[in-house]
Protein backbone atom coordinates (compact mmCIF):
# COMPACT_ATOMS: atom_id res chain seq x y z
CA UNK A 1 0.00 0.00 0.00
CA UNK A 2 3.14 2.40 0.90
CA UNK A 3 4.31 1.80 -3.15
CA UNK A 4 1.02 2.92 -4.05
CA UNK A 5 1.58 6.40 -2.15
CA UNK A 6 5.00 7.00 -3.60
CA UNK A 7 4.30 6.70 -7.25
CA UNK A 8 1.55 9.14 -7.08
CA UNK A 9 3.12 12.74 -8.29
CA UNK A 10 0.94 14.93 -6.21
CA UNK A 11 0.96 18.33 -5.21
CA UNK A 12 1.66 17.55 -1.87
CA UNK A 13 4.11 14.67 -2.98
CA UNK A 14 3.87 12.00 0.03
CA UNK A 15 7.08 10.94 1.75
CA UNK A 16 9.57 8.23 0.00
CA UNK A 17 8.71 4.78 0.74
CA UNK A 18 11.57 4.18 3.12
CA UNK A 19 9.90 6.53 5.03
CA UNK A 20 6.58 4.90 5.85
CA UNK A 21 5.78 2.66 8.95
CA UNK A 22 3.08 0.60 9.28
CA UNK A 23 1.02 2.17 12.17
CA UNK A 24 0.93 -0.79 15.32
CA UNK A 25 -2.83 -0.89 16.61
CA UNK A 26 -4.21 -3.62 19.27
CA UNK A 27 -4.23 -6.60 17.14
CA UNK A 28 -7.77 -7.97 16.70
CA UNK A 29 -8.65 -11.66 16.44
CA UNK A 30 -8.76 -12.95 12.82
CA UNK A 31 -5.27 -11.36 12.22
CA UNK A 32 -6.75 -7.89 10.81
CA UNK A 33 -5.56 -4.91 12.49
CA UNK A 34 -8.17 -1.82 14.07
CA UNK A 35 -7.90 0.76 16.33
CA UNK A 36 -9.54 0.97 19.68
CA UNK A 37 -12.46 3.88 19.85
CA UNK A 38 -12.30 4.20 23.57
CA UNK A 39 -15.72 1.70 24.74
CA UNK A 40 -15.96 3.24 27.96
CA UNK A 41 -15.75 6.25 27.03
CA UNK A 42 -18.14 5.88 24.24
CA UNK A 43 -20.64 4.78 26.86
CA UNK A 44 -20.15 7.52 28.88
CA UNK A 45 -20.91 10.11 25.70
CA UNK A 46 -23.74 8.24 24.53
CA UNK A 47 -25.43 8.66 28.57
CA UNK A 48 -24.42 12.31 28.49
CA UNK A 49 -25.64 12.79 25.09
CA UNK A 50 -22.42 14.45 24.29
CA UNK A 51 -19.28 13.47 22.10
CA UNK A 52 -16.18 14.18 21.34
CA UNK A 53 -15.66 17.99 20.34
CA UNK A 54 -15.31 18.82 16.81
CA UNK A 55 -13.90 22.94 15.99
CA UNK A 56 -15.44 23.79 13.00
CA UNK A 57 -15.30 27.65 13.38
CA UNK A 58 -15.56 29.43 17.04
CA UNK A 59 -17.85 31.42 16.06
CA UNK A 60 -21.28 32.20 16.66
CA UNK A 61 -23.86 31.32 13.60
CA UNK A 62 -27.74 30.84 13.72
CA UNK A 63 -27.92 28.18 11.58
CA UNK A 64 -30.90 29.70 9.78
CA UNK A 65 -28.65 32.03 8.13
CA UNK A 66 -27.17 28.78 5.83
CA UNK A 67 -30.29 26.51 6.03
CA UNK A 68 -33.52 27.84 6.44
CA UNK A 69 -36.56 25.44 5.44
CA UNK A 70 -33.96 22.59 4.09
CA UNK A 71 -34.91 20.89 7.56
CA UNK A 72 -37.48 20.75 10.36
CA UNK A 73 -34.49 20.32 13.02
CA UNK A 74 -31.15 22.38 12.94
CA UNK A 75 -28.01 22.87 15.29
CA UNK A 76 -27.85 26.20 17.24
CA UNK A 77 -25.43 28.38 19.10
CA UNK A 78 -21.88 28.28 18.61
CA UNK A 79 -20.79 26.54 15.46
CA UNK A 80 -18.03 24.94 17.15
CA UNK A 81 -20.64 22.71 18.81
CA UNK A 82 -22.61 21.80 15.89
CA UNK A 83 -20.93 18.33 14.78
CA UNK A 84 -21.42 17.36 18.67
CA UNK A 85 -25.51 18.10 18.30
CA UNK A 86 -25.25 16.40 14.85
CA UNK A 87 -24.06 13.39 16.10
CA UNK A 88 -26.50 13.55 19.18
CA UNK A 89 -29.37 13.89 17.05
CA UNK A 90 -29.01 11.78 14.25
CA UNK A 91 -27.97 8.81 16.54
CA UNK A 92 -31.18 9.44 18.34
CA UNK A 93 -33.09 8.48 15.64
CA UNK A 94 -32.05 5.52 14.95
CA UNK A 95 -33.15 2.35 17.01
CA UNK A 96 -32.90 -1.08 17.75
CA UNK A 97 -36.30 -3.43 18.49
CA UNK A 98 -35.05 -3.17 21.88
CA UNK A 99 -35.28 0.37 21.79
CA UNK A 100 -31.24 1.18 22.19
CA UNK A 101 -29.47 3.15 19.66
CA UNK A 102 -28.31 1.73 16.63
CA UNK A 103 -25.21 3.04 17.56
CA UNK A 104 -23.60 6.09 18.98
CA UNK A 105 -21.57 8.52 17.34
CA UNK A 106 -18.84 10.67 18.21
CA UNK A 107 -17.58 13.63 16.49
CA UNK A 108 -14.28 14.88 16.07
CA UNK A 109 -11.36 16.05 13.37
CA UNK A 110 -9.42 13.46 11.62
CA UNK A 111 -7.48 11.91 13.71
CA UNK A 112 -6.62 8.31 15.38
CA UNK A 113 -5.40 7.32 18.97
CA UNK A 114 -1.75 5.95 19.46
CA UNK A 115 0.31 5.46 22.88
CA UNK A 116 1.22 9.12 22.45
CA UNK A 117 -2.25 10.46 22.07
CA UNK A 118 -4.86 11.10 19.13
CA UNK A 119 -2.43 12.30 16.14
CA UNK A 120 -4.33 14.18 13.43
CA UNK A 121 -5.18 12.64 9.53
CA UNK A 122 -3.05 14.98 7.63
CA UNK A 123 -4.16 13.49 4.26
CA UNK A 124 -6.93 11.09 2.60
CA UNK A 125 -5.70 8.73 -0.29
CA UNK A 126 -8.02 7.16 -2.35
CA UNK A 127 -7.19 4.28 -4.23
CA UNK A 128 -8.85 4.48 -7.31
CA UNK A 129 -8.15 0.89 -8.61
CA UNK A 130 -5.53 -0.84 -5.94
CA UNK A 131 -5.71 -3.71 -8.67
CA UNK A 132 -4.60 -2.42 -11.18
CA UNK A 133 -3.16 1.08 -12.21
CA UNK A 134 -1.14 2.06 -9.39
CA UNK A 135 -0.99 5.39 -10.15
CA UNK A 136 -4.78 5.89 -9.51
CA UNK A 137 -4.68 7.78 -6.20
CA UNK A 138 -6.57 10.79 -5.46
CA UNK A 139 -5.07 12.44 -2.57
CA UNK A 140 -7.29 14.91 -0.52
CA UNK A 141 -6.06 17.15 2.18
CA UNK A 142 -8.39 17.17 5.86
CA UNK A 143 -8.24 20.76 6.38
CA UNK A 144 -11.98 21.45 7.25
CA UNK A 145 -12.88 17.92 7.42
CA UNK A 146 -15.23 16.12 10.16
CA UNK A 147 -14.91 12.60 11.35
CA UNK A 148 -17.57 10.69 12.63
CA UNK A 149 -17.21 7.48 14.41
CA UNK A 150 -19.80 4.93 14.44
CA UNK A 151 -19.92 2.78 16.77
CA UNK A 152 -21.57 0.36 18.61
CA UNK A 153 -21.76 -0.88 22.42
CA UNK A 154 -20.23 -4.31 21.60
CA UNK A 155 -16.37 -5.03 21.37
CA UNK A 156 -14.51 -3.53 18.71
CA UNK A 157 -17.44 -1.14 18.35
CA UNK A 158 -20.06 -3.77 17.10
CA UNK A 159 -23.36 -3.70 17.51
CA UNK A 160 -24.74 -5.58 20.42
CA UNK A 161 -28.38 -6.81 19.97
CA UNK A 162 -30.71 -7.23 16.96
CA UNK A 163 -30.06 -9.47 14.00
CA UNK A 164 -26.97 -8.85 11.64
CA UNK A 165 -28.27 -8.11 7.84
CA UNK A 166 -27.68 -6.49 4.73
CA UNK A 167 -30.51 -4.14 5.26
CA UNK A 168 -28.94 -3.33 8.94
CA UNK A 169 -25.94 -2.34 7.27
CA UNK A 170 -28.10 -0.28 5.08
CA UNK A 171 -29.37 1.69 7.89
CA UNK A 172 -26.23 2.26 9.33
CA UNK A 173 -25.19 3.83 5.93
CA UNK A 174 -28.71 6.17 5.91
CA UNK A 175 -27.38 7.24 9.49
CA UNK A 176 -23.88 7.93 7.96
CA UNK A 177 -25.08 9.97 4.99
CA UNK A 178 -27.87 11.73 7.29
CA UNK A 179 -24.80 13.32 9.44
CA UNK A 180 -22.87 14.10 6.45
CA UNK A 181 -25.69 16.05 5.07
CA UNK A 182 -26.64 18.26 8.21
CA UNK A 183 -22.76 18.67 8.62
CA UNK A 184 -22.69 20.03 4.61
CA UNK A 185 -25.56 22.22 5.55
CA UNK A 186 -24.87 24.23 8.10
CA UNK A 187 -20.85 24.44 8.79
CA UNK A 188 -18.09 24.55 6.36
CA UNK A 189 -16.81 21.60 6.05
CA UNK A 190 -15.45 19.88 2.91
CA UNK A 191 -15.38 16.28 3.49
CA UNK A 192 -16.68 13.80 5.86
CA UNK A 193 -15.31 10.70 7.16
CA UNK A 194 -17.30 7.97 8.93
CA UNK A 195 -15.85 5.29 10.01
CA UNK A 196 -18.38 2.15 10.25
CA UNK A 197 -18.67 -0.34 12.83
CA UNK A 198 -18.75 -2.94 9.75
CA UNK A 199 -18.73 -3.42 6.16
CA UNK A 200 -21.79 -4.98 4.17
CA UNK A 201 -19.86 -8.48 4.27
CA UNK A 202 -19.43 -8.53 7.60
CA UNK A 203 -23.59 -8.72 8.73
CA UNK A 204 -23.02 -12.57 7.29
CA UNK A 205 -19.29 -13.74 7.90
CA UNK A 206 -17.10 -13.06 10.83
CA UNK A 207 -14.20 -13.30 8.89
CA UNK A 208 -15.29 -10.32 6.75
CA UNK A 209 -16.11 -8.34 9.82
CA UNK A 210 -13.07 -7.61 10.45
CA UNK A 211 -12.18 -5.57 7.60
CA UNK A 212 -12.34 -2.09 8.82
CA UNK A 213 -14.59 0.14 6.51
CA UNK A 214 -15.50 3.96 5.96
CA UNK A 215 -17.76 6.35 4.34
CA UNK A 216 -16.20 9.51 2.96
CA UNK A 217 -18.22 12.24 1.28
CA UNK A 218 -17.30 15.12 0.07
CA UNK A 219 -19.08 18.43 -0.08
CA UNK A 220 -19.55 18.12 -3.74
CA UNK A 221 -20.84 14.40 -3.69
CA UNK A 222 -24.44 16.19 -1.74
CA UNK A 223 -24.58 19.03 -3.96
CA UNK A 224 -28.13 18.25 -5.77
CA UNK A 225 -28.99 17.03 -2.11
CA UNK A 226 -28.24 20.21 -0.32
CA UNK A 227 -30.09 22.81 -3.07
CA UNK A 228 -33.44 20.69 -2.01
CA UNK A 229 -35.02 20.07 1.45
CA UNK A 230 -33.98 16.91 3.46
CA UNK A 231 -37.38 15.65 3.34
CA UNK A 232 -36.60 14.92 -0.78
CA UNK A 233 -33.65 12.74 -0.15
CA UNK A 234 -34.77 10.88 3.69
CA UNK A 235 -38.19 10.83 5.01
CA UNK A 236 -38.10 11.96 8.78
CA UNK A 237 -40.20 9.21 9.48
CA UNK A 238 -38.98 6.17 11.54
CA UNK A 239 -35.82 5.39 9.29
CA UNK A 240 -36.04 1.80 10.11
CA UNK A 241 -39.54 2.11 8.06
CA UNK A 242 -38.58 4.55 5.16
CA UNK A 243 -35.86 2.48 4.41
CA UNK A 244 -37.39 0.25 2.38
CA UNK A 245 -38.68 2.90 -0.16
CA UNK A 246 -35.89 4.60 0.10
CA UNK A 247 -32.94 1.99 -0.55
CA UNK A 248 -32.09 2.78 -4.22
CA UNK A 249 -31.60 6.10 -3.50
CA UNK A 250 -29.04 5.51 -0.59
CA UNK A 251 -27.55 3.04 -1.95
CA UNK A 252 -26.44 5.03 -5.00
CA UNK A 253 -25.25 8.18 -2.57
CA UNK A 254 -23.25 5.82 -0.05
CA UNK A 255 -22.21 2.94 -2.46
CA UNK A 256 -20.03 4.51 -4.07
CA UNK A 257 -18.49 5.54 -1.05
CA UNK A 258 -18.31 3.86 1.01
CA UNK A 259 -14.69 1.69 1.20
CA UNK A 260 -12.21 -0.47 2.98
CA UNK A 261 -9.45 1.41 5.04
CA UNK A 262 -6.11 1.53 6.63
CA UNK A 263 -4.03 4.13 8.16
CA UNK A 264 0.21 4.50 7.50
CA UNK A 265 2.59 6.55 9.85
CA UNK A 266 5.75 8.62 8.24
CA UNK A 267 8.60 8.39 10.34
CA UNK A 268 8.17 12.17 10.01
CA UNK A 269 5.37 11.64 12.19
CA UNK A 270 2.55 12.47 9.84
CA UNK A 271 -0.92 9.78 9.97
CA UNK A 272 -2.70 8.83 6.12
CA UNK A 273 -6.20 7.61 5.98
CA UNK A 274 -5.91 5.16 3.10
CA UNK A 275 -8.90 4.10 1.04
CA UNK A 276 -9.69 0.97 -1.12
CA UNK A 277 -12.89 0.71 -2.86
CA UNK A 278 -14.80 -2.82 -1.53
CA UNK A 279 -14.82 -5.35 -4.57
């Protein structure tokens, strides 16, 4: 995956493959590699209805000023607090038969924990076709970015209770593209990363489940979305009943998008995000 980076002639050339170190997360069984999210913790937001702060812009915004009418529920106050009521309102809506959240979500930039502390995502790359042409890589800085975590109250962030299923996997991917749109709307950001408690394989085969999988929008993906009110593109009925009218249209918004991912250290210190679409 490093040889992929360094063949890529970017504008912000990344560093010479000598130079890249495989990141060492807690190993998890099955061989595949993932980073802790912090279960406690999680817990603990999801009680408090809080998560983990996201600066946008400190500054103070009604959000009617960039979205008035394009919902029936918007964030208020500061701006710098509007991923946190994102993610507290979105995950709200979506339920298990028992009642519990789907799963909880917490907010924050791009960034993953190591023994040193959370290190910030300097850069996306996308690999275009990791099969083939190597020089396929889109590489796409995270200045003004948002990362959402996903995850559920079981280990390694699954989702503890109900039945595993495609069409579980398909709600998870409505919540995903929900928070992406309210975060489009009303800050600034220009991409979105949500990292999944699962990819669609992995609601049948616990092999599969442990590939570690991710959503990532950006602001111009939502475009045709964000000229028209919310209601056009998701009901705000009970999502686990408009999902069944509405799965063509998320799958083609989060299909696409929705990919297999890894992250590389430079011995210069710096943290890549690297994605692979899901054959």
């Amino acid at each position: 995956m490093a040889e992929d980076l360094v063949q890529r002639d970017a504008e912000m050339p990344p560093p010479e493959a000598d130079a890249i170190v495989p990141v060492e997360p807690q190993r998890r069984e099955g061989g595949v590699y993932r980073f802790p999210f912090g279960l406690a913790y999680l817990a603990l937001a999801i009680l408090a209805g809080a998560g983990l702060g996201s600066a946008i812009l400190p500054v103070n915004r009604p959000a009617a000023e960039t979205g008035a009418q394009w919902s029936n529920w918007q964030p208020t106050g500061r701006e710098s607090d509007f991923t946190d009521q994102i993610a507290t309102y979105v995950s709200g809506r979506y339920r298990l038969p028992s009642g519990n959240p789907l799963v909880g979500i917490l907010s924050s930039p791009p960034q993953v924990p190591t023994q040193q502390g959370e290190v910030p995502i300097q850069q996306v790359a996308i690999q275009n076709d990791p099969g083939g042409d190597r020089d396929d890589i889109d590489f796409v800085a995270t200045e003004g970015s948002v990362m959402y975590n996903l995850c559920g109250l079981g280990p390694q962030c699954s989702i503890r209770g109900g039945q595993p299923s495609q069409e579980r996997h398909r709600l998870l991917r409505r919540e995903a593209l929900e928070v992406a749109l309210y975060t489009f709307k009303y800050t600034d950001s220009k991409s979105v990363i949500a990292l999944m408690p699962s990819n669609p394989q992995a609601e049948t085969s616990t092999a599969e489940a442990q590939t570690s999988t991710a959503l990532f929008f950006r602001r111009s993906d939502l475009e045709g979305e964000l000229d028209q009110p919310l209601t056009q593109t998701l009901s705000q009925a009970d999502p686990s009943e408009a999902i069944a009218i509405e799965r063509p249209r998320i799958d083609r918004l989060t299909s696409p998008r929705l990919f297999a991912y890894d992250v590389i250290q430079t011995q210069a210190g710096g943290f890549f995000l690297v994605l692979a679409p899901i054959e």
